[in-house]
Protein backbone atom coordinates (compact mmCIF):
# COMPACT_ATOMS: atom_id res chain seq x y z
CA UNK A 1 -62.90 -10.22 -28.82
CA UNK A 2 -60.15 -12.83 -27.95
CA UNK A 3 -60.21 -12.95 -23.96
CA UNK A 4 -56.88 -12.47 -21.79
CA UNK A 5 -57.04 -16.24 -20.78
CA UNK A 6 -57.97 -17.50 -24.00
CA UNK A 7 -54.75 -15.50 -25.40
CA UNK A 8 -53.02 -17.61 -22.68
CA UNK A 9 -54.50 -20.40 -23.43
CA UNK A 10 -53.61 -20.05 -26.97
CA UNK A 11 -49.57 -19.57 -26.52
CA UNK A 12 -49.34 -22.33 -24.22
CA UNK A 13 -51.03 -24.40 -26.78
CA UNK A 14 -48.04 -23.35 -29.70
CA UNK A 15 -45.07 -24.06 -26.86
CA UNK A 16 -46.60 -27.65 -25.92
CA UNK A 17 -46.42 -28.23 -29.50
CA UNK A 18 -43.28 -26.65 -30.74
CA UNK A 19 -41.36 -29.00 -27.72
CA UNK A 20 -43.17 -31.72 -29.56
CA UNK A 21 -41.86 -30.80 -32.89
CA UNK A 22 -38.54 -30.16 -31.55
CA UNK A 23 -38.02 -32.80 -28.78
CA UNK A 24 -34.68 -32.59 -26.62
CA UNK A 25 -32.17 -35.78 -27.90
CA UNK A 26 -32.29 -37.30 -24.64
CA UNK A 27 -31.51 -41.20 -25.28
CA UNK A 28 -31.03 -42.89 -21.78
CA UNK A 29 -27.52 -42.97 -20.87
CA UNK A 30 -25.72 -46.02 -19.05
CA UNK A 31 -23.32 -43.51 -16.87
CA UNK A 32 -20.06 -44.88 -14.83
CA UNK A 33 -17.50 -42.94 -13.43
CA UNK A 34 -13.45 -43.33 -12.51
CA UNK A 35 -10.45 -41.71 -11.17
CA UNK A 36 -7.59 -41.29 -13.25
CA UNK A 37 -4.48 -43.38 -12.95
CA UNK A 38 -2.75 -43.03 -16.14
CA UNK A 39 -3.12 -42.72 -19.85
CA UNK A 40 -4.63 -46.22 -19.57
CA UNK A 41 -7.74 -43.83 -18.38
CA UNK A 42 -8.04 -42.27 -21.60
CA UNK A 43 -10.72 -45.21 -23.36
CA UNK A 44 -9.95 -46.49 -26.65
CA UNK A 45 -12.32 -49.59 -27.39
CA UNK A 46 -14.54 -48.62 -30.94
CA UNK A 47 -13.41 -46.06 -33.18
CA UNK A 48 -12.94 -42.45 -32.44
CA UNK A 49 -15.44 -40.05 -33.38
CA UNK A 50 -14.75 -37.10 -31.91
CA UNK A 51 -11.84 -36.09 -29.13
CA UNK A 52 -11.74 -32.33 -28.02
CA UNK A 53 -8.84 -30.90 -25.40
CA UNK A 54 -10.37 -27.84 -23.42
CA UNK A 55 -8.61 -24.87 -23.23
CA UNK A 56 -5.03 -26.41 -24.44
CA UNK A 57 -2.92 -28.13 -26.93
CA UNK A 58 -3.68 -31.01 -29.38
CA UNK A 59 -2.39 -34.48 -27.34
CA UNK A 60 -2.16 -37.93 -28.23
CA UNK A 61 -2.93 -40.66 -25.03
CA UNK A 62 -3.39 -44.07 -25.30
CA UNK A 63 -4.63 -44.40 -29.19
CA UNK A 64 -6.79 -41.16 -29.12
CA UNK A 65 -6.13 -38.38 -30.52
CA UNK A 66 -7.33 -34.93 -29.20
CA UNK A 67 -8.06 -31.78 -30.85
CA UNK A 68 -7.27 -28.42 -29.71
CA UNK A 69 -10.27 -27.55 -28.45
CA UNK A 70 -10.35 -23.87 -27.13
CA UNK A 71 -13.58 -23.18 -25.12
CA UNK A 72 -15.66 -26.31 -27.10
CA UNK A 73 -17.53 -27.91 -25.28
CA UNK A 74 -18.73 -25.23 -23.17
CA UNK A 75 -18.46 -21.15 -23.77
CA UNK A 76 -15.55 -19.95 -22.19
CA UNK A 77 -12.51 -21.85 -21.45
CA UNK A 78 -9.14 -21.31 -19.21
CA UNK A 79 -5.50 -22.91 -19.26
CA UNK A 80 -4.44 -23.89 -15.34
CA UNK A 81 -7.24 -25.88 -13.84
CA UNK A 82 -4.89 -28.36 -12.83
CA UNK A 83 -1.21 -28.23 -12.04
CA UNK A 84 -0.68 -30.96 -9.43
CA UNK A 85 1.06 -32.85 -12.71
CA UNK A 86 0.67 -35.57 -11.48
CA UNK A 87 0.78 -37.72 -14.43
CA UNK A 88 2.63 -38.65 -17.67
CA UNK A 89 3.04 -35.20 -19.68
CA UNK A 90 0.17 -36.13 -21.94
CA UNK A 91 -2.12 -36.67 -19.54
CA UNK A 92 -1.32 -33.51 -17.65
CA UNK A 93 -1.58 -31.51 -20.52
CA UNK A 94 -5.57 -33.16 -20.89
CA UNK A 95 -6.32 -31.75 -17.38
CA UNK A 96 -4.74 -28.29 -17.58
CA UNK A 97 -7.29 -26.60 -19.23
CA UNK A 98 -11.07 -26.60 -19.61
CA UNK A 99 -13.94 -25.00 -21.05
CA UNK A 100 -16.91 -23.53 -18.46
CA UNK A 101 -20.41 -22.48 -18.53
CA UNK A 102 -23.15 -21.79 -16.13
CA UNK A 103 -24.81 -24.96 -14.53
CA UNK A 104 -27.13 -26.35 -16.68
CA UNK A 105 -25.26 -25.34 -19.89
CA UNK A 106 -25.78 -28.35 -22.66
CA UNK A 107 -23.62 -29.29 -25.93
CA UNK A 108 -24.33 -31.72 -28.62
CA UNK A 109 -22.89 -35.06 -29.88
CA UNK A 110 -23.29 -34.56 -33.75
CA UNK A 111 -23.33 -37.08 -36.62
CA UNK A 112 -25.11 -40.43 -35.02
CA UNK A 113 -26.57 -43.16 -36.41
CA UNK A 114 -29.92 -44.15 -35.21
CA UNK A 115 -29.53 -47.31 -33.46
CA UNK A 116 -26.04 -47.50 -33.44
CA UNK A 117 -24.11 -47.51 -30.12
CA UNK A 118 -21.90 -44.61 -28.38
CA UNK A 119 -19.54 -44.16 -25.65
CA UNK A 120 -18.93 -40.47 -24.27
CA UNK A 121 -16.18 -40.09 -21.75
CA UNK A 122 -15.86 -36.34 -19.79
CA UNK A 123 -12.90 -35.25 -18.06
CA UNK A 124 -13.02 -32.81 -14.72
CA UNK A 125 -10.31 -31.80 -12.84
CA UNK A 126 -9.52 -28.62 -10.97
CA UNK A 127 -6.75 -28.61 -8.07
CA UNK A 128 -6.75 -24.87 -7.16
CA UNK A 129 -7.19 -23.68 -4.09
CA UNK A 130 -10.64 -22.49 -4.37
CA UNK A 131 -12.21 -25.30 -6.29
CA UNK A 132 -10.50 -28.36 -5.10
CA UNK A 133 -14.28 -29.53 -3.85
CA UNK A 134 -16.22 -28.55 -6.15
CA UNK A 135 -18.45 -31.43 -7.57
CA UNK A 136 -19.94 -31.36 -11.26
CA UNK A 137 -21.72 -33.89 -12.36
CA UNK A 138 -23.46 -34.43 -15.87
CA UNK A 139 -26.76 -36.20 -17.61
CA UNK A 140 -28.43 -36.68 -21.10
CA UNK A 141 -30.20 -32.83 -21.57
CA UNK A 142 -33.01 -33.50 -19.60
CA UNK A 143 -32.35 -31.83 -16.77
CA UNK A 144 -35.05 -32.83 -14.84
CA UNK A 145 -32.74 -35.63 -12.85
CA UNK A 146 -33.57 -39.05 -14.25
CA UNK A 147 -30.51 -39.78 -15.88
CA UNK A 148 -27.60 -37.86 -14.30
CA UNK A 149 -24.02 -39.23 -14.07
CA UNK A 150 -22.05 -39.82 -11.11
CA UNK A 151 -20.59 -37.04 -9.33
CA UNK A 152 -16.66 -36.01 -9.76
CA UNK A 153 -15.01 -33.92 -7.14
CA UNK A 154 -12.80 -31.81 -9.04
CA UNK A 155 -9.95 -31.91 -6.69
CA UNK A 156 -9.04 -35.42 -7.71
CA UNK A 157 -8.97 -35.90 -11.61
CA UNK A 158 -11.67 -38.05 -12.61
CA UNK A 159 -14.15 -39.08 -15.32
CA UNK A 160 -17.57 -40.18 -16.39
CA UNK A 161 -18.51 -42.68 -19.31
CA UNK A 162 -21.81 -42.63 -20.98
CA UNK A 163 -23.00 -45.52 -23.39
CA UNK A 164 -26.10 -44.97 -25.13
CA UNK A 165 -27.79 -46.10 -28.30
CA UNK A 166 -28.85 -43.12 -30.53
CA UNK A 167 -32.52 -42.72 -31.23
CA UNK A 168 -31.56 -39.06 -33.22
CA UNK A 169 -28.94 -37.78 -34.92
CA UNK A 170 -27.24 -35.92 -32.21
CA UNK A 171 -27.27 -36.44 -28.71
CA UNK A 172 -27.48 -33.68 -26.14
CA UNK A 173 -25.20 -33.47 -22.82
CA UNK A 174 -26.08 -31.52 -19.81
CA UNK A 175 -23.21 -29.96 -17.61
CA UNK A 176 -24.20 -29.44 -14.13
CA UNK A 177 -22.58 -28.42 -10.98
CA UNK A 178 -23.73 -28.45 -7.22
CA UNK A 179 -23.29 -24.84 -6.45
CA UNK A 180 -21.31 -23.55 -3.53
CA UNK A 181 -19.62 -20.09 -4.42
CA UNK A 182 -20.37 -19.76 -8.41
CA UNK A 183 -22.46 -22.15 -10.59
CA UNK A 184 -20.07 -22.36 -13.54
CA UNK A 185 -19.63 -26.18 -14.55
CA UNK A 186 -16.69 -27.53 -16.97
CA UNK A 187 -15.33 -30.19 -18.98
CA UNK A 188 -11.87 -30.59 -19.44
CA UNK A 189 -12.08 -32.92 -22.06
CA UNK A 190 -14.10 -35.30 -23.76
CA UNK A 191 -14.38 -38.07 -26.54
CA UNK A 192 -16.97 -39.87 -28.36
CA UNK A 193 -16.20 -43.53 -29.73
CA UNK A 194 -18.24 -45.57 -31.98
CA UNK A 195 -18.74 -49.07 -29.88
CA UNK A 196 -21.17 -50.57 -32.10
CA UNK A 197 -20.41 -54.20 -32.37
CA UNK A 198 -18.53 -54.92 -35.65
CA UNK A 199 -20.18 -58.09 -37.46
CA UNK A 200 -17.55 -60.59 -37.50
CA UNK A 201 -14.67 -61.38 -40.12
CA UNK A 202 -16.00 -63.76 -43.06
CA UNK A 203 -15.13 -67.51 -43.00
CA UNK A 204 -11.51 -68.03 -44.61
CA UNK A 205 -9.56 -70.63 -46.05
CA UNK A 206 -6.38 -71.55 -43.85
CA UNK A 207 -3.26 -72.70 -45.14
CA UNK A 208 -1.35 -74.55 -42.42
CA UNK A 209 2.09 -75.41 -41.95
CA UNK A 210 5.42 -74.22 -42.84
CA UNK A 211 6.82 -72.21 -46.25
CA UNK A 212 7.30 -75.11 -48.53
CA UNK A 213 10.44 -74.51 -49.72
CA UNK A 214 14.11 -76.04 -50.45
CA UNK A 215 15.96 -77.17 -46.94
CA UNK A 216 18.35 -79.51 -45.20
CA UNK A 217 15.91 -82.65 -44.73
CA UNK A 218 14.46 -84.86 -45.56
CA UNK A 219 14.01 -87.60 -42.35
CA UNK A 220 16.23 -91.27 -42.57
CA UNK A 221 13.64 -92.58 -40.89
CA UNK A 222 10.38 -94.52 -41.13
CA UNK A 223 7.35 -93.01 -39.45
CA UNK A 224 4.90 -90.11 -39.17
CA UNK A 225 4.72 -87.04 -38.00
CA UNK A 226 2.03 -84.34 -36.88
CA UNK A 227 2.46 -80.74 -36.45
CA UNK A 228 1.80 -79.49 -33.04
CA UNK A 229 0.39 -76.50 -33.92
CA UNK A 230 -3.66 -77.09 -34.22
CA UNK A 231 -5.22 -75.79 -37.37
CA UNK A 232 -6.20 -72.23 -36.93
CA UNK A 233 -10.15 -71.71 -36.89
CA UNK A 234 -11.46 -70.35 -40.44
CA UNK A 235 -14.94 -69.67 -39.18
CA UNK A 236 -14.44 -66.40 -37.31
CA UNK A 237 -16.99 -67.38 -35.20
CA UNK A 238 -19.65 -68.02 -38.31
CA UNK A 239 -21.64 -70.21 -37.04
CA UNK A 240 -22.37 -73.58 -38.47
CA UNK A 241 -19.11 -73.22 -40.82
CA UNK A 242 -16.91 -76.26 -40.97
CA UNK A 243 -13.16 -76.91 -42.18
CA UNK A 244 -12.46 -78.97 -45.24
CA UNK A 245 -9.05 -79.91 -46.00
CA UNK A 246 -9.10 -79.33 -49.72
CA UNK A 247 -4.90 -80.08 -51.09
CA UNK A 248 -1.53 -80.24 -49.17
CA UNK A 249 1.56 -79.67 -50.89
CA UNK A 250 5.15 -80.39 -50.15
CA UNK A 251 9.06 -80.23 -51.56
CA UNK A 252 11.07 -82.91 -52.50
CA UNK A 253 13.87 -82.30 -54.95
CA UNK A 254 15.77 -85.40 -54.33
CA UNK A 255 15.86 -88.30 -56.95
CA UNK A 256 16.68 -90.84 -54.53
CA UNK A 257 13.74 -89.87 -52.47
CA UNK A 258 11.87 -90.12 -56.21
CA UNK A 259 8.85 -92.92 -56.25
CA UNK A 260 8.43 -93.43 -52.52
CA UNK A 261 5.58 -92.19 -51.01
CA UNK A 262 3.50 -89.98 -49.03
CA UNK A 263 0.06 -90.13 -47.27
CA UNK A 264 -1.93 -86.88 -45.82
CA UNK A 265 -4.08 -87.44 -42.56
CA UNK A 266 -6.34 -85.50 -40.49
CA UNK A 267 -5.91 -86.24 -36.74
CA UNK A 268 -7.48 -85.04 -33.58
CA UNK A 269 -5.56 -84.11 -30.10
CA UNK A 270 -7.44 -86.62 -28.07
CA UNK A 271 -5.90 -85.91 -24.67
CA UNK A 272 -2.65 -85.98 -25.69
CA UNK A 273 -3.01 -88.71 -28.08
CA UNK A 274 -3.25 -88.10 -32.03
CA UNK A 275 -6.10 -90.12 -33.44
CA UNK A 276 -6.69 -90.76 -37.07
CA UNK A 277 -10.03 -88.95 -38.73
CA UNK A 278 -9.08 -88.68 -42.12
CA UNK A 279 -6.84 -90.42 -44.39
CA UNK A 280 -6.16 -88.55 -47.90
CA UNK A 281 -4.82 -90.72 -51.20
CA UNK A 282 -1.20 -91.54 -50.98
CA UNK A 283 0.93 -89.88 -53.38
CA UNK A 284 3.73 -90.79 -55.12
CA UNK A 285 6.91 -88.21 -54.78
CA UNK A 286 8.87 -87.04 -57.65
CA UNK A 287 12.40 -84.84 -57.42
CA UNK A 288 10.16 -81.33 -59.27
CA UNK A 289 10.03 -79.72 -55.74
CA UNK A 290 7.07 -78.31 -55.15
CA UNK A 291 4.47 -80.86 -55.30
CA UNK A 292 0.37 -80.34 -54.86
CA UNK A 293 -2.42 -82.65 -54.44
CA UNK A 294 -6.17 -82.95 -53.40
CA UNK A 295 -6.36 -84.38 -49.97
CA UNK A 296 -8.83 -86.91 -51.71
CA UNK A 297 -10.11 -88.77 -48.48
CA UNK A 298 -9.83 -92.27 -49.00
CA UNK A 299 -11.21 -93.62 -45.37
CA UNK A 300 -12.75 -91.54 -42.46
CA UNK A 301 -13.27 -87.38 -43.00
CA UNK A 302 -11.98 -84.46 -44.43
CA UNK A 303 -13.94 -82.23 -43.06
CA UNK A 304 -14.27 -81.52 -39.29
CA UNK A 305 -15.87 -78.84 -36.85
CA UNK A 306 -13.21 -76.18 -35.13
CA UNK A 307 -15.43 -75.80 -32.28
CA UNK A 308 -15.80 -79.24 -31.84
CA UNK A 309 -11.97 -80.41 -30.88
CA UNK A 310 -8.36 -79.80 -31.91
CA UNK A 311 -7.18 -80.82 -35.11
CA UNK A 312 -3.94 -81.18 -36.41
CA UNK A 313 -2.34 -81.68 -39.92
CA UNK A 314 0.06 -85.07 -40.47
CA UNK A 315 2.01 -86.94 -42.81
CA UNK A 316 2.18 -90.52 -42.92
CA UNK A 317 6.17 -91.50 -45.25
CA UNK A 318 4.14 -94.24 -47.15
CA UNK A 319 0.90 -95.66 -47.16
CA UNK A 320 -0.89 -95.76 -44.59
CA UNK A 321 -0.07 -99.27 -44.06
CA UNK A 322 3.70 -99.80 -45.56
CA UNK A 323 6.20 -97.42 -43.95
CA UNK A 324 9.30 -96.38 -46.41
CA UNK A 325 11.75 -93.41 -45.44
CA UNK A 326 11.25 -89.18 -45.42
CA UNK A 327 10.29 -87.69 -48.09
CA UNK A 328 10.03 -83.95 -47.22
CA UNK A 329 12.38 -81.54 -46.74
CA UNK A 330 12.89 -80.19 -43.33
CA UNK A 331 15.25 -77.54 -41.18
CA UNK A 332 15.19 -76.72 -37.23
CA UNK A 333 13.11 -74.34 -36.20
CA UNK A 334 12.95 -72.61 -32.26
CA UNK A 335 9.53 -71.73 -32.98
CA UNK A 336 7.87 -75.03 -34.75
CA UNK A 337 7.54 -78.24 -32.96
CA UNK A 338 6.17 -81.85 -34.39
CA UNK A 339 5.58 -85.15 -32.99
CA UNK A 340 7.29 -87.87 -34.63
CA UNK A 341 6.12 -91.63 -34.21
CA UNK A 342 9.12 -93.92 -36.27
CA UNK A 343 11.84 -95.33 -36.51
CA UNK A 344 14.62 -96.53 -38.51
CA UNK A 345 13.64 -99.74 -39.45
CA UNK A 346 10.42 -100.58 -41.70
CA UNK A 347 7.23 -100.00 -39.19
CA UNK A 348 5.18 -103.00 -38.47
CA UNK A 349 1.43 -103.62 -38.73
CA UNK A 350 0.92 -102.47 -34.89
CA UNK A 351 1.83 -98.35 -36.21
CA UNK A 352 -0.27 -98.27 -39.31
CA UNK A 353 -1.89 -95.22 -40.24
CA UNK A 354 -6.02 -97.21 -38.95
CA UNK A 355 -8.70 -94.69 -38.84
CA UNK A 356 -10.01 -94.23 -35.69
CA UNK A 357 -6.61 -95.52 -33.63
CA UNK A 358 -4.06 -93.37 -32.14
CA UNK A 359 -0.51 -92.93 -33.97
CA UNK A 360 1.96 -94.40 -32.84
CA UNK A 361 5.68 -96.08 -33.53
CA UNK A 362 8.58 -97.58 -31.85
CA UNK A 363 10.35 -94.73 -31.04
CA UNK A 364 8.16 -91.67 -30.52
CA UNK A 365 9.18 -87.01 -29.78
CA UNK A 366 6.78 -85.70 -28.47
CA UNK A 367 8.29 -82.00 -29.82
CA UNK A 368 11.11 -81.95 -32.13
CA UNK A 369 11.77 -78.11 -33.55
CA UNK A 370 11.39 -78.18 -37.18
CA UNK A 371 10.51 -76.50 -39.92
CA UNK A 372 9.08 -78.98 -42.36
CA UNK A 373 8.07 -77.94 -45.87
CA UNK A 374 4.11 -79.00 -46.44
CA UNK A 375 1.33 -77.47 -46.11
CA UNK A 376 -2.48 -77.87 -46.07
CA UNK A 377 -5.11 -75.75 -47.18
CA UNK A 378 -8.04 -75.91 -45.49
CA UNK A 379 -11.34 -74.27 -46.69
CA UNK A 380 -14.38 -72.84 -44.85
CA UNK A 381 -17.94 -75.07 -46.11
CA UNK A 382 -21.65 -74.50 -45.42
CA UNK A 383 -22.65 -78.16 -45.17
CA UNK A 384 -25.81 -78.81 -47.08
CA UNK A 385 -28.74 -80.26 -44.65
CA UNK A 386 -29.49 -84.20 -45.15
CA UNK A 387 -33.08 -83.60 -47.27
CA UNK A 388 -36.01 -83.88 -45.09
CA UNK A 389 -38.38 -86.98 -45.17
CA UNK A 390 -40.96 -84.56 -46.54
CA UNK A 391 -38.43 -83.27 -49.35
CA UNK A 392 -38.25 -86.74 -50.62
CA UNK A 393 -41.52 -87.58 -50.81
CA UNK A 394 -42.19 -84.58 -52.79
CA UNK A 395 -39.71 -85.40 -55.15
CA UNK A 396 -41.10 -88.99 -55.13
CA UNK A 397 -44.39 -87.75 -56.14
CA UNK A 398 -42.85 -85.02 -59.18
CA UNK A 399 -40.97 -87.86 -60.81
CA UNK A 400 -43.60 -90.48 -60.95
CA UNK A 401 -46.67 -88.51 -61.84
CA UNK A 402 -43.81 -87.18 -64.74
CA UNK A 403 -43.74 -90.57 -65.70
CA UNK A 404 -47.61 -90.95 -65.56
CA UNK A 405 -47.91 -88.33 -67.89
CA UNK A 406 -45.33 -89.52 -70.57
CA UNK A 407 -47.37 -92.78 -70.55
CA UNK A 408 -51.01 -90.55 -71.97
């Protein structure tokens, strides 16, 4: 005969370990709190998950839009908690209603992903006369006090944010209220927003400079010139990824301008001075317009680090030591500047293009506004590591005991 304490013992037994089976979704939440000041209040970093209105309309505030969301989150729900309207129409319309329940009541944030990160925000406002002080306060479905939110004071609109990283698939909230004359608790509104860090944009190739097309130009003048405008980083923060300037192009349709030429260089913003890194082959220009070619480095680099200075595209009219006249079309621009180093004469052996030294020429702009029509295209590389010591070796050691063995 089962005994009245072992029957006892018995159902206490099957609670313990249908809580275990069944275990609250209480993930620790990182609470803050704030008053509202405008629809700047209303949080919109992430994506939006879910964004429920309490008790009124559908509204639209600051990027988020919120559903009409009757009594959700809570049972029951009313339509003038707050009429101060104080704020811009939107926002007033977020605070007019809410949904209610006793103290203690609980709803669920639905469709998480485990170990992905969240970002609830709850709403609370209540200006009438008899509830002006009432304080509600909220925590992760615990109940038990570990993890409870600030407390709001209804009078003055406010909010709480919760960030939390999911450990199930939903997420329970607790609504709670310090009781004075009735222990109903509500929440105005609320949101969840996805604020799992995105991984970053792949590395992309860059193509620098100005549309090359058919305009005014080209310069009378001898010289070089360097866009002011650094080369925009292709990385996107991938680290290790360098830029490689692979071709530059450029227009020319003039047959006087026909057989001159034109030399590509890769110069870094040095405080203020443009030092020579890379000089490409010089080209010779034709009257067919449009007109591509590899970079081809001939002396210094074509490849450089973005995090590791500024670099700018330039143009050298000739080689890189003989100077002859412009050979690419140009128009003004309010928006595009270049430096120019020239002049109209020839350019002696003190402004040649010399790795390493700083451009230069008799006459110098620091930021003429033009629109010149070349390009460069710059692409993202993964430089392969020198081989080890120990690599070698190993390779020394393949090769000659192949050889050994062609000798039997």
């Amino acid at each position: 005969m089962i005994t009245r304490t072992l029957r006892l013992f018995m159902v206490t037994v099957v609670v313990t370990l249908l809580l275990a089976a069944f275990p609250v979704n209480a993930a620790i939440i990182d609470w803050d709190s704030g008053l509202v000041v405008d629809d700047s209040s209303v949080i919109n970093i992430g994506s939006t998950l879910v964004a429920v209105n309490s008790g009124t309309g559908a509204v639209s505030i600051n990027g988020v839009d919120f559903a009409a969301g009757g009594s959700s989150p809570l049972p029951s729900s009313f339509g003038a908690a707050y009429a101060t309207n104080a704020f811009s129409p939107q926002m007033n319309t977020l605070l007019t209603g809410a949904s209610f329940g006793a103290t203690g009541t609980t709803f669920s944030l639905n469709g998480l992903t485990i170990g992905d990160d969240y970002l609830v925000q709850i709403f609370a406002a209540d200006d009438r006369g008899c509830c002006a002080g009432r304080q509600v306060f909220y925590d992760n479905g615990t109940g038990d006090n570990s993890n409870n939110s600030p407390m709001l004071t209804t009078g003055t609109p406010g909010f709480v944010t919760g960030t939390f990283t999911a450990d199930a698939v939903s997420q329970t909230i607790g609504a709670y209220r310090v009781v004075t004359d009735d222990n109903n608790t509500y929440v105005n509104a609320y949101q969840l927003r996805s604020v799992t860090a995105l991984p970053p944009d792949p590395p992309e190739t860059i193509v620098h400079g100005q549309d090359v097309i058919d305009r005014p130009g080209p310069d009378g003048w001898h010289g070089a010139a360097v866009y002011n405008t650094p080369i925009a980083d292709g990385s996107n923060g991938t680290p290790g990824i360098l830029g490689k300037v692979s071709s530059f192009e450029f227009f020319n349709n003039l047959p006087d301008r026909a057989g001159l030429f034109i030399t590509p260089l890769l110069v870094e913003n040095v405080g203020g001075d443009y030092v020579v890194r890379g000089i490409g082959a010089t080209r010779t220009v034709t009257d067919a317009g449009v007109q591509t070619n590899d970079f081809d480095v001939v002396e210094g680099t074509d490849t450089f680090d973005w995090t590791q200075g500024t670099f700018h595209m330039a143009m050298r009219y000739g080689g890189p030591t003989v100077s002859n006249i412009g050979v690419v079309k140009f128009g003004g621009s309010a928006t595009n500047f270049w430096a120019f180093f020239g002049d109209p004469n020839p350019l002696g052996p003190e402004h040649n293009a010399v790795l390493g030294n700083v451009l230069s020429g008799p006459q110098s702009f620091a930021a003429l506004g033009r629109d010149y029509s070349i390009q460069f295209t710059v692409d993202p590389v993964n430089p392969i590591p020198e081989p080890t010591a120990a690599l070698i070796l190993l390779v020394g050691v393949a090769v000659h005991g192949t050889r050994r063995n062609r000798k039997k």
